[in-house]
PDB file of N, CA and C in Angstrom:
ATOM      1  N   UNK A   1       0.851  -1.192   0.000  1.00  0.00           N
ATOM      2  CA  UNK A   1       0.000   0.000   0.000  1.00  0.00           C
ATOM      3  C   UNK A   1       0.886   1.242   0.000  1.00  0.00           C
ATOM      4  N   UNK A   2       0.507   2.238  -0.764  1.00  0.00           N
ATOM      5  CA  UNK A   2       1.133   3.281  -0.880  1.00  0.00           C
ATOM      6  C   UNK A   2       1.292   4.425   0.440  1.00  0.00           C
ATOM      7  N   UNK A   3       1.743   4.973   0.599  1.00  0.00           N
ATOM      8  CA  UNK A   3       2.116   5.673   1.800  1.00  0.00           C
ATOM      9  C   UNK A   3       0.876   6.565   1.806  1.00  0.00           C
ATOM     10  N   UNK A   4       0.574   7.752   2.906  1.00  0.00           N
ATOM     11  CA  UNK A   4       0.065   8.574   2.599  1.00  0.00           C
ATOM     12  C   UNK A   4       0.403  10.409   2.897  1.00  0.00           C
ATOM     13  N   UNK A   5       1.618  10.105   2.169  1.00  0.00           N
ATOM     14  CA  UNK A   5       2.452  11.574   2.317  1.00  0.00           C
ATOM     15  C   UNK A   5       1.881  12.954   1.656  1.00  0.00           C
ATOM     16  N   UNK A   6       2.075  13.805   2.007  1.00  0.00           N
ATOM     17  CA  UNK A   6       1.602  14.894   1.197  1.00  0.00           C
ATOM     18  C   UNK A   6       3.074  15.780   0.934  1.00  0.00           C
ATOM     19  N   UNK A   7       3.336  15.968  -0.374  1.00  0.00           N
ATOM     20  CA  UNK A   7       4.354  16.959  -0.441  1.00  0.00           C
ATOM     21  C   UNK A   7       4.162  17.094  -2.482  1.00  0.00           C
ATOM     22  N   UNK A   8       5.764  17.708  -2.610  1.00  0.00           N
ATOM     23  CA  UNK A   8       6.090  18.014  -4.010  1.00  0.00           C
ATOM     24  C   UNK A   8       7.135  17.206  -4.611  1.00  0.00           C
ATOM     25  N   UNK A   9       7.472  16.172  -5.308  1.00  0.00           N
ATOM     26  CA  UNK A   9       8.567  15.420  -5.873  1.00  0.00           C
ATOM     27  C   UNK A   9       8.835  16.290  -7.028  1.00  0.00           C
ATOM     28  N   UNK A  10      10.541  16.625  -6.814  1.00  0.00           N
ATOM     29  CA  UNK A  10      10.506  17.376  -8.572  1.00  0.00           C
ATOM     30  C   UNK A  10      11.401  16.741  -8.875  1.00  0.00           C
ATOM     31  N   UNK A  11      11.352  16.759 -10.246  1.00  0.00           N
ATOM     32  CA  UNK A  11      12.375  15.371 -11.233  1.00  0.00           C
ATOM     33  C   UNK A  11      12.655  16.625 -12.030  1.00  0.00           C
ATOM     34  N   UNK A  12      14.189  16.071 -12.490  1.00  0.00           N
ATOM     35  CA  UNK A  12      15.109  17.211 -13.144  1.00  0.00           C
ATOM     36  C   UNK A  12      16.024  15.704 -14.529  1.00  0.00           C
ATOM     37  N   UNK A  13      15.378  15.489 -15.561  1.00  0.00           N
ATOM     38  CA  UNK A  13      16.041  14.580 -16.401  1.00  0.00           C
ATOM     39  C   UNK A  13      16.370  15.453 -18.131  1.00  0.00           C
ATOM     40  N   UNK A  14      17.758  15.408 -18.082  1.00  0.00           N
ATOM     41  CA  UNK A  14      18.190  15.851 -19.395  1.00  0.00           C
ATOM     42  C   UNK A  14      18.134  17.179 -19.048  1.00  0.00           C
ATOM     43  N   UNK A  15      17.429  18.266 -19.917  1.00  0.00           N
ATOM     44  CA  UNK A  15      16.954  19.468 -19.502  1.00  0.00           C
ATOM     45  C   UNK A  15      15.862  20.178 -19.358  1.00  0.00           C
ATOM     46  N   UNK A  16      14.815  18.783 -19.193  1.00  0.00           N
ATOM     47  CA  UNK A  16      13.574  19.038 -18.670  1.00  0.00           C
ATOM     48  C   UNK A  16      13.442  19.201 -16.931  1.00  0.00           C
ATOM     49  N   UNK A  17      12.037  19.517 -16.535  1.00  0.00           N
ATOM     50  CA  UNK A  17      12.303  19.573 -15.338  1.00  0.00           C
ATOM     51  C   UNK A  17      10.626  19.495 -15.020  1.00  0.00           C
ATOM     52  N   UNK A  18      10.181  18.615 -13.812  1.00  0.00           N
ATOM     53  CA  UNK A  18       8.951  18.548 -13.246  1.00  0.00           C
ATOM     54  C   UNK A  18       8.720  18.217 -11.806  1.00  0.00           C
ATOM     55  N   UNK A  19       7.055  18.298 -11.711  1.00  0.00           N
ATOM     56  CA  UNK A  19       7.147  18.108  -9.985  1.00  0.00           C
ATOM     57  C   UNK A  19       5.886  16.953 -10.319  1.00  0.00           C
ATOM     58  N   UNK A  20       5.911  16.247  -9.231  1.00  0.00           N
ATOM     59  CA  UNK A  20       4.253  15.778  -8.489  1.00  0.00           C
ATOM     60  C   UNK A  20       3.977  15.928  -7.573  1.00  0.00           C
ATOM     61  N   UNK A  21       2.849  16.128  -7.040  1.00  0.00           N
ATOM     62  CA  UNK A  21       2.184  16.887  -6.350  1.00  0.00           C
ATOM     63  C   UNK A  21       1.469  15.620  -5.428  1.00  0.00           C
ATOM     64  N   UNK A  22       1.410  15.520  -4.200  1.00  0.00           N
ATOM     65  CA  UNK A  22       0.693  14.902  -3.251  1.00  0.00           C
ATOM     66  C   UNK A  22       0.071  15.129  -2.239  1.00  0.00           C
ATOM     67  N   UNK A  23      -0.858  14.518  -1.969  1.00  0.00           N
ATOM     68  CA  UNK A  23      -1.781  14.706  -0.794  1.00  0.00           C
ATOM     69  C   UNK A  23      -2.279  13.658  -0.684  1.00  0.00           C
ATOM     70  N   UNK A  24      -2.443  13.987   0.921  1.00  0.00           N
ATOM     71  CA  UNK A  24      -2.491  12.466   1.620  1.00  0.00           C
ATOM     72  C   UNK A  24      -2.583  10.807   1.053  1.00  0.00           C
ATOM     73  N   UNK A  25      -0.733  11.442   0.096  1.00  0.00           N
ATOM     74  CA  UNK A  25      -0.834   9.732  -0.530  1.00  0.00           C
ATOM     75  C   UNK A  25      -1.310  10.128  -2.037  1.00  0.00           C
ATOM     76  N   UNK A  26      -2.318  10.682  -2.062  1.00  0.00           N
ATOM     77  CA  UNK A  26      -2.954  10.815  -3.598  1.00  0.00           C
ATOM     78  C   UNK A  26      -2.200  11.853  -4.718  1.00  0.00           C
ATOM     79  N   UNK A  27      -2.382  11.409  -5.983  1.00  0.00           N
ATOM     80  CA  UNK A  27      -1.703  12.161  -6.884  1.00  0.00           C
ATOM     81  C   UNK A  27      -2.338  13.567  -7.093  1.00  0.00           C
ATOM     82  N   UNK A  28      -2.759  14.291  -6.626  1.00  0.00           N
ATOM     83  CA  UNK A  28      -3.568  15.424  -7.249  1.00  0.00           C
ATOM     84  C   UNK A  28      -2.451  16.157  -8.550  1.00  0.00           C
ATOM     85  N   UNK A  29      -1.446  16.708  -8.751  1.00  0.00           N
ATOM     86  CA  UNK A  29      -1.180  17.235 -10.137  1.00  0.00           C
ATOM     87  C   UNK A  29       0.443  16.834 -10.657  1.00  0.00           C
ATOM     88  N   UNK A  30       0.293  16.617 -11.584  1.00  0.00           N
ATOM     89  CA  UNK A  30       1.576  16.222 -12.120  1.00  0.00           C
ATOM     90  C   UNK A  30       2.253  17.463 -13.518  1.00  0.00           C
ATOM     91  N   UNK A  31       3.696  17.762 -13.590  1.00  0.00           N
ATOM     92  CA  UNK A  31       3.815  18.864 -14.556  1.00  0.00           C
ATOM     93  C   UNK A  31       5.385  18.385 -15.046  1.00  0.00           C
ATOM     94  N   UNK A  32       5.031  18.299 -16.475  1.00  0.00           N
ATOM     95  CA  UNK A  32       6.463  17.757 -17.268  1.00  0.00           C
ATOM     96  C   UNK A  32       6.679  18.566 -18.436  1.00  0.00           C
ATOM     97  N   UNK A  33       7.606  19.221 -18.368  1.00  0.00           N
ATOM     98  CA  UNK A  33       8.209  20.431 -19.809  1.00  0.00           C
ATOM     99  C   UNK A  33       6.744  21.222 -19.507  1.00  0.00           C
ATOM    100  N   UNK A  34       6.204  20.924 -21.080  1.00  0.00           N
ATOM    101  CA  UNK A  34       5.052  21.730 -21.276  1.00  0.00           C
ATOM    102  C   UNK A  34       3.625  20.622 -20.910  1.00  0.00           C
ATOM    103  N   UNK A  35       3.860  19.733 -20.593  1.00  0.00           N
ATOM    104  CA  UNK A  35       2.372  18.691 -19.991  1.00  0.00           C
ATOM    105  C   UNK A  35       2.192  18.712 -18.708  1.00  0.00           C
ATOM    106  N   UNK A  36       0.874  18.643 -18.715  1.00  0.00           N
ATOM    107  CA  UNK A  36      -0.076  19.170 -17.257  1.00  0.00           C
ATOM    108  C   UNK A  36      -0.732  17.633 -16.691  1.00  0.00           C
ATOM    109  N   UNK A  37      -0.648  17.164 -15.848  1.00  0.00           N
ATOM    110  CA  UNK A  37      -2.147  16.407 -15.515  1.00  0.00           C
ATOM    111  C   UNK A  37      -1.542  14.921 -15.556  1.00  0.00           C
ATOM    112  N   UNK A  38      -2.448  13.941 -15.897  1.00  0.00           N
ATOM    113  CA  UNK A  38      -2.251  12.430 -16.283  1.00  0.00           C
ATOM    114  C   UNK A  38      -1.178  12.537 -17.112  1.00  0.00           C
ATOM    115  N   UNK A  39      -0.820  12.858 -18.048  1.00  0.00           N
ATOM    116  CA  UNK A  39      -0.254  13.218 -19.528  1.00  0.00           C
ATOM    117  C   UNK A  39       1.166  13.193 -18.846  1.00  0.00           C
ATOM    118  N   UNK A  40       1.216  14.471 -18.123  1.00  0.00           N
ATOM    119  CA  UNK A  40       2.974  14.363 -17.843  1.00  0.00           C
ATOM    120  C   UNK A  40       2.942  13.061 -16.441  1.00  0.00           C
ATOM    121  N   UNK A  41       2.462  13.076 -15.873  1.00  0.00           N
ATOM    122  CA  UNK A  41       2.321  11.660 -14.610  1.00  0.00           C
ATOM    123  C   UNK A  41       3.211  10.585 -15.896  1.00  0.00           C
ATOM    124  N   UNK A  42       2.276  10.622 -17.191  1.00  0.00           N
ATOM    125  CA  UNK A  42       3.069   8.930 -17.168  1.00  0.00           C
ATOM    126  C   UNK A  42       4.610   9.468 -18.538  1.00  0.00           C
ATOM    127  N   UNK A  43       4.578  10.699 -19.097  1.00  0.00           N
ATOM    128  CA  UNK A  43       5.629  11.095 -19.933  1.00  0.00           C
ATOM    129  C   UNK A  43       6.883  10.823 -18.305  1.00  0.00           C
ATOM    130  N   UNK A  44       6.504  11.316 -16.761  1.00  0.00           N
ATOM    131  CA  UNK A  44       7.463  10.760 -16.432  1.00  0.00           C
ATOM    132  C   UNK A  44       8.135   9.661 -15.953  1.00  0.00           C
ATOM    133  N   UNK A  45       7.372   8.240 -16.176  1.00  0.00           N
ATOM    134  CA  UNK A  45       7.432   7.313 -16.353  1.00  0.00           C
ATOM    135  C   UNK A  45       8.504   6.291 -17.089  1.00  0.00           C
ATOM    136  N   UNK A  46       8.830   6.996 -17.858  1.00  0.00           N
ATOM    137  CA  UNK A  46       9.241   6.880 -18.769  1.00  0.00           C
ATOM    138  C   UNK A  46      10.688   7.062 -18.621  1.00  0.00           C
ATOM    139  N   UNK A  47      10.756   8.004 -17.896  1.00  0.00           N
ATOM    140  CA  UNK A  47      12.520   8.428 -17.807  1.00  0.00           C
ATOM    141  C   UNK A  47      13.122   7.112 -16.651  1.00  0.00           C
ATOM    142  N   UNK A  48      14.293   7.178 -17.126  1.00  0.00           N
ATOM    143  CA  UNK A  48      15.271   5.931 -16.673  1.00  0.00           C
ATOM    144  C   UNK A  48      16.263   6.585 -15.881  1.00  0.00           C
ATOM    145  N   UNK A  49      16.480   7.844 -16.012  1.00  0.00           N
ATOM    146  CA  UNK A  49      17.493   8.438 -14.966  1.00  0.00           C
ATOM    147  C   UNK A  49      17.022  10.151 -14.565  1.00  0.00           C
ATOM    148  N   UNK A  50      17.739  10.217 -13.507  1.00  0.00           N
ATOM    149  CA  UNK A  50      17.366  11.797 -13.483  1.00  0.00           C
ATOM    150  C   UNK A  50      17.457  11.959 -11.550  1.00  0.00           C
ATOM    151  N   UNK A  51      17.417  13.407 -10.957  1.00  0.00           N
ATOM    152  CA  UNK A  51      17.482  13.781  -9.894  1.00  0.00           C
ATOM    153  C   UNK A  51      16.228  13.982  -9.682  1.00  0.00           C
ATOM    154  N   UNK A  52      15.865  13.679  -8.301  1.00  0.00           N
ATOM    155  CA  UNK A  52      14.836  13.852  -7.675  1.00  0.00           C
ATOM    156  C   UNK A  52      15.054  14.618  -6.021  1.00  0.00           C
ATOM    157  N   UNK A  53      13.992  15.249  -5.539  1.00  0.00           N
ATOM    158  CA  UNK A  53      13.940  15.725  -4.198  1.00  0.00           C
ATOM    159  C   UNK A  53      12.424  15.914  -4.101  1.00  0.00           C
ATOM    160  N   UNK A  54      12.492  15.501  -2.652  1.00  0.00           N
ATOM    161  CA  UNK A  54      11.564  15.852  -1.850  1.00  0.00           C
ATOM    162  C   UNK A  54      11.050  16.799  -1.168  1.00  0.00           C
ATOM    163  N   UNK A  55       9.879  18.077  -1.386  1.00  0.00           N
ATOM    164  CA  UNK A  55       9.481  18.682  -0.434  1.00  0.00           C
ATOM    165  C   UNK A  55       8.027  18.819   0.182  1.00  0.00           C
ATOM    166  N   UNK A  56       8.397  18.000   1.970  1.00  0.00           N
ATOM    167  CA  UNK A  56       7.291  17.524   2.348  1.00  0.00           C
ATOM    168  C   UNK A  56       6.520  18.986   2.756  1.00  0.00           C
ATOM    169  N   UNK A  57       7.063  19.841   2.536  1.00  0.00           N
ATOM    170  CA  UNK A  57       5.809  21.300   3.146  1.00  0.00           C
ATOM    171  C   UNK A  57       5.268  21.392   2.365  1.00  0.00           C
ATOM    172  N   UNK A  58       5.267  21.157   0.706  1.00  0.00           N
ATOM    173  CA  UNK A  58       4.258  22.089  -0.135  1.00  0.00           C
ATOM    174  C   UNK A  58       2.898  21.530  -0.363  1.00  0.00           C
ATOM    175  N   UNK A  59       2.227  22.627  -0.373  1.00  0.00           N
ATOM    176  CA  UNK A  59       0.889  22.306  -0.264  1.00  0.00           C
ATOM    177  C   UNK A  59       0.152  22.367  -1.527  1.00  0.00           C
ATOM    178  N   UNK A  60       0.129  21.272  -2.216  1.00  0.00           N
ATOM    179  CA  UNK A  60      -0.802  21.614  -4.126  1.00  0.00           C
ATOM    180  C   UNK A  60      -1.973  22.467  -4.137  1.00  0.00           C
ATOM    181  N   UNK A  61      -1.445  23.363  -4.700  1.00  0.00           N
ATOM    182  CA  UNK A  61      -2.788  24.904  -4.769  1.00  0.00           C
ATOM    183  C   UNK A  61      -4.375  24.199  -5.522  1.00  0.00           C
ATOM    184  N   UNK A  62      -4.019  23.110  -6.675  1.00  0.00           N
ATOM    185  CA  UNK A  62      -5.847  22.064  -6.766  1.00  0.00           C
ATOM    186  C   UNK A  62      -5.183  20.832  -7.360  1.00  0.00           C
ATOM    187  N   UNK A  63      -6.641  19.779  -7.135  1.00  0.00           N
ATOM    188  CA  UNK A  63      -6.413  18.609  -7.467  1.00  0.00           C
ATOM    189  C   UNK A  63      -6.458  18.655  -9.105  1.00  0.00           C
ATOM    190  N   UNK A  64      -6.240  18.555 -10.141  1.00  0.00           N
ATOM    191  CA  UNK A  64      -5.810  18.107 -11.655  1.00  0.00           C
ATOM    192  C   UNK A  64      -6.356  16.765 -11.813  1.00  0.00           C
ATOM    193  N   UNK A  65      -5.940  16.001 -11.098  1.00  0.00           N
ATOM    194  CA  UNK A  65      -5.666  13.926 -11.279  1.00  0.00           C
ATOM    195  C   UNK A  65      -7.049  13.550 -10.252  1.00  0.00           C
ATOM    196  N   UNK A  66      -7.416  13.222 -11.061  1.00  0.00           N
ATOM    197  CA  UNK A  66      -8.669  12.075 -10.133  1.00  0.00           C
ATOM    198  C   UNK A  66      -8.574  11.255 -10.226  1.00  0.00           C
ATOM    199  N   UNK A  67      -7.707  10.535 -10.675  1.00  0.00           N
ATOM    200  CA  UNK A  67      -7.484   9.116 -10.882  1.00  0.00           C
ATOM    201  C   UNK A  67      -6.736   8.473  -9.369  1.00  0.00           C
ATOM    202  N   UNK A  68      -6.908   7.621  -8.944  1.00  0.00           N
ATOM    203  CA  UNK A  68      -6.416   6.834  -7.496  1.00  0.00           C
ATOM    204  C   UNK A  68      -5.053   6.634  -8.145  1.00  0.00           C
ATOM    205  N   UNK A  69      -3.951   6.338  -7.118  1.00  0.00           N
ATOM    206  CA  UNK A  69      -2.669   5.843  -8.032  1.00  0.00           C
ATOM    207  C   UNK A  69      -2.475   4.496  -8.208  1.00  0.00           C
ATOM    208  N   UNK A  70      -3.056   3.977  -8.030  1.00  0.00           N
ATOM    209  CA  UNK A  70      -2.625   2.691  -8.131  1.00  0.00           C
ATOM    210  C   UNK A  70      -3.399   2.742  -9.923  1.00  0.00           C
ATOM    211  N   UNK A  71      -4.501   3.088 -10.524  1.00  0.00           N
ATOM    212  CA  UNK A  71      -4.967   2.767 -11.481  1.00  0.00           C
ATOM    213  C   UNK A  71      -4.024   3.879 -12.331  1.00  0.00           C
ATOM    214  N   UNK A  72      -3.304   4.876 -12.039  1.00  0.00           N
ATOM    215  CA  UNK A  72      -2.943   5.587 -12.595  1.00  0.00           C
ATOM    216  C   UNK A  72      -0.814   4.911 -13.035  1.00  0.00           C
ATOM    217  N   UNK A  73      -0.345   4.201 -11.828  1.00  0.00           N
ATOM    218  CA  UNK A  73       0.593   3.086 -12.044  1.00  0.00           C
ATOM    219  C   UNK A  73       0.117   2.092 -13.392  1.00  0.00           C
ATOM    220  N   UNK A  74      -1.013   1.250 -12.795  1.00  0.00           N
ATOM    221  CA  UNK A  74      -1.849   0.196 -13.878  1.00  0.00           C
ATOM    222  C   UNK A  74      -1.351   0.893 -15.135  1.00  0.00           C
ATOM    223  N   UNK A  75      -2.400   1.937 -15.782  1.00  0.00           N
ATOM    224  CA  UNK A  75      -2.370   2.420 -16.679  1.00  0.00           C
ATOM    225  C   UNK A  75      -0.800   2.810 -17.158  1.00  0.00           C
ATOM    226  N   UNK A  76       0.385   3.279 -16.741  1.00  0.00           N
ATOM    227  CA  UNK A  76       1.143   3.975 -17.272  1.00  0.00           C
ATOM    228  C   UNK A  76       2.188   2.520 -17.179  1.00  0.00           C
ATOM    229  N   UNK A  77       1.987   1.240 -16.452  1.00  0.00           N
ATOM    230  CA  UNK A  77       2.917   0.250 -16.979  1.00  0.00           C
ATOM    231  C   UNK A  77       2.444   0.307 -17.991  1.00  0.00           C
ATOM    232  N   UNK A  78       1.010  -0.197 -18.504  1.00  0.00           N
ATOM    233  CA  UNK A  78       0.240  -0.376 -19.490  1.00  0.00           C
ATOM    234  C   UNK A  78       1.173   0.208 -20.986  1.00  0.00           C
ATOM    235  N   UNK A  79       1.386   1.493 -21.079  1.00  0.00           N
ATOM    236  CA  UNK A  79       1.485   2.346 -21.699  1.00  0.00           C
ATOM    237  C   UNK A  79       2.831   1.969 -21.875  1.00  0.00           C
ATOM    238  N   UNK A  80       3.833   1.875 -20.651  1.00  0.00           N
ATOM    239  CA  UNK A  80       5.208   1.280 -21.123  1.00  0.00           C
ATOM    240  C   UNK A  80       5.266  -0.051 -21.882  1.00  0.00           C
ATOM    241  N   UNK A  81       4.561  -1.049 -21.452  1.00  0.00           N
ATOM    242  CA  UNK A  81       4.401  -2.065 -22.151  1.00  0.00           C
ATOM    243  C   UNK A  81       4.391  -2.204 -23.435  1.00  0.00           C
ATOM    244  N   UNK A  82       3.405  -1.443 -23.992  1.00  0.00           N
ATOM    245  CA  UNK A  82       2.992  -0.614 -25.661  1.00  0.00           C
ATOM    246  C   UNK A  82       4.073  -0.597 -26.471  1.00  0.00           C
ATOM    247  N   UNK A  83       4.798   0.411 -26.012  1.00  0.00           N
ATOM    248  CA  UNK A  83       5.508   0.788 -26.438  1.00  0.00           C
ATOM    249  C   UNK A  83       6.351   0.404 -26.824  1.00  0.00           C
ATOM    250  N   UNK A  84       6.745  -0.741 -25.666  1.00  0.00           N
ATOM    251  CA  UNK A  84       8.459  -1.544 -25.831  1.00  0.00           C
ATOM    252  C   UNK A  84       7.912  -2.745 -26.568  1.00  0.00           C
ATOM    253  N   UNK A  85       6.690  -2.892 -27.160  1.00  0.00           N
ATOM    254  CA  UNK A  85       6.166  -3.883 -28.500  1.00  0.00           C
ATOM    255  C   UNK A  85       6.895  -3.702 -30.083  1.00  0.00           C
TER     256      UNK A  85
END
């Protein structure tokens, strides 16, 4: 079971740069280059290397993602799977 942390993860790969956004555990918004929402959630999926940090104070200004994470994981193996066909 997934934790239920609330903070900001920002990923820094190549010379892109993004965050995700949490609350209590849940994904509310995800942001990659120029993609907002589900869209960048699974574009960062995708990356194989890169820096990450944690900041547990920030508070996500709205929810974006309604999706639970676990169906939102489901879906974006899904999507890796695809691909590597």
């Amino acid at each position: 079971m997934h934790g239920r942390k609330t903070g900001r993860l920002k990923i820094r790969a190549q010379s892109d740069t993004g965050e995700i956004h949490f609350v209590g555990g849940n994904i509310y918004n995800a942001l990659w280059a120029k993609l907002r929402g589900e869209e960048a959630f699974y574009a960062m999926l995708r990356l194989d290397d890169g820096d990450f940090s944690l900041d547990p104070n920030f508070q996500a200004p709205q929810q974006v993602i309604q999706a639970n994470p676990e169906a939102l994981l489901l879906e974006g193996m899904r999507q890796l799977d695809e691909a590597g066909r």
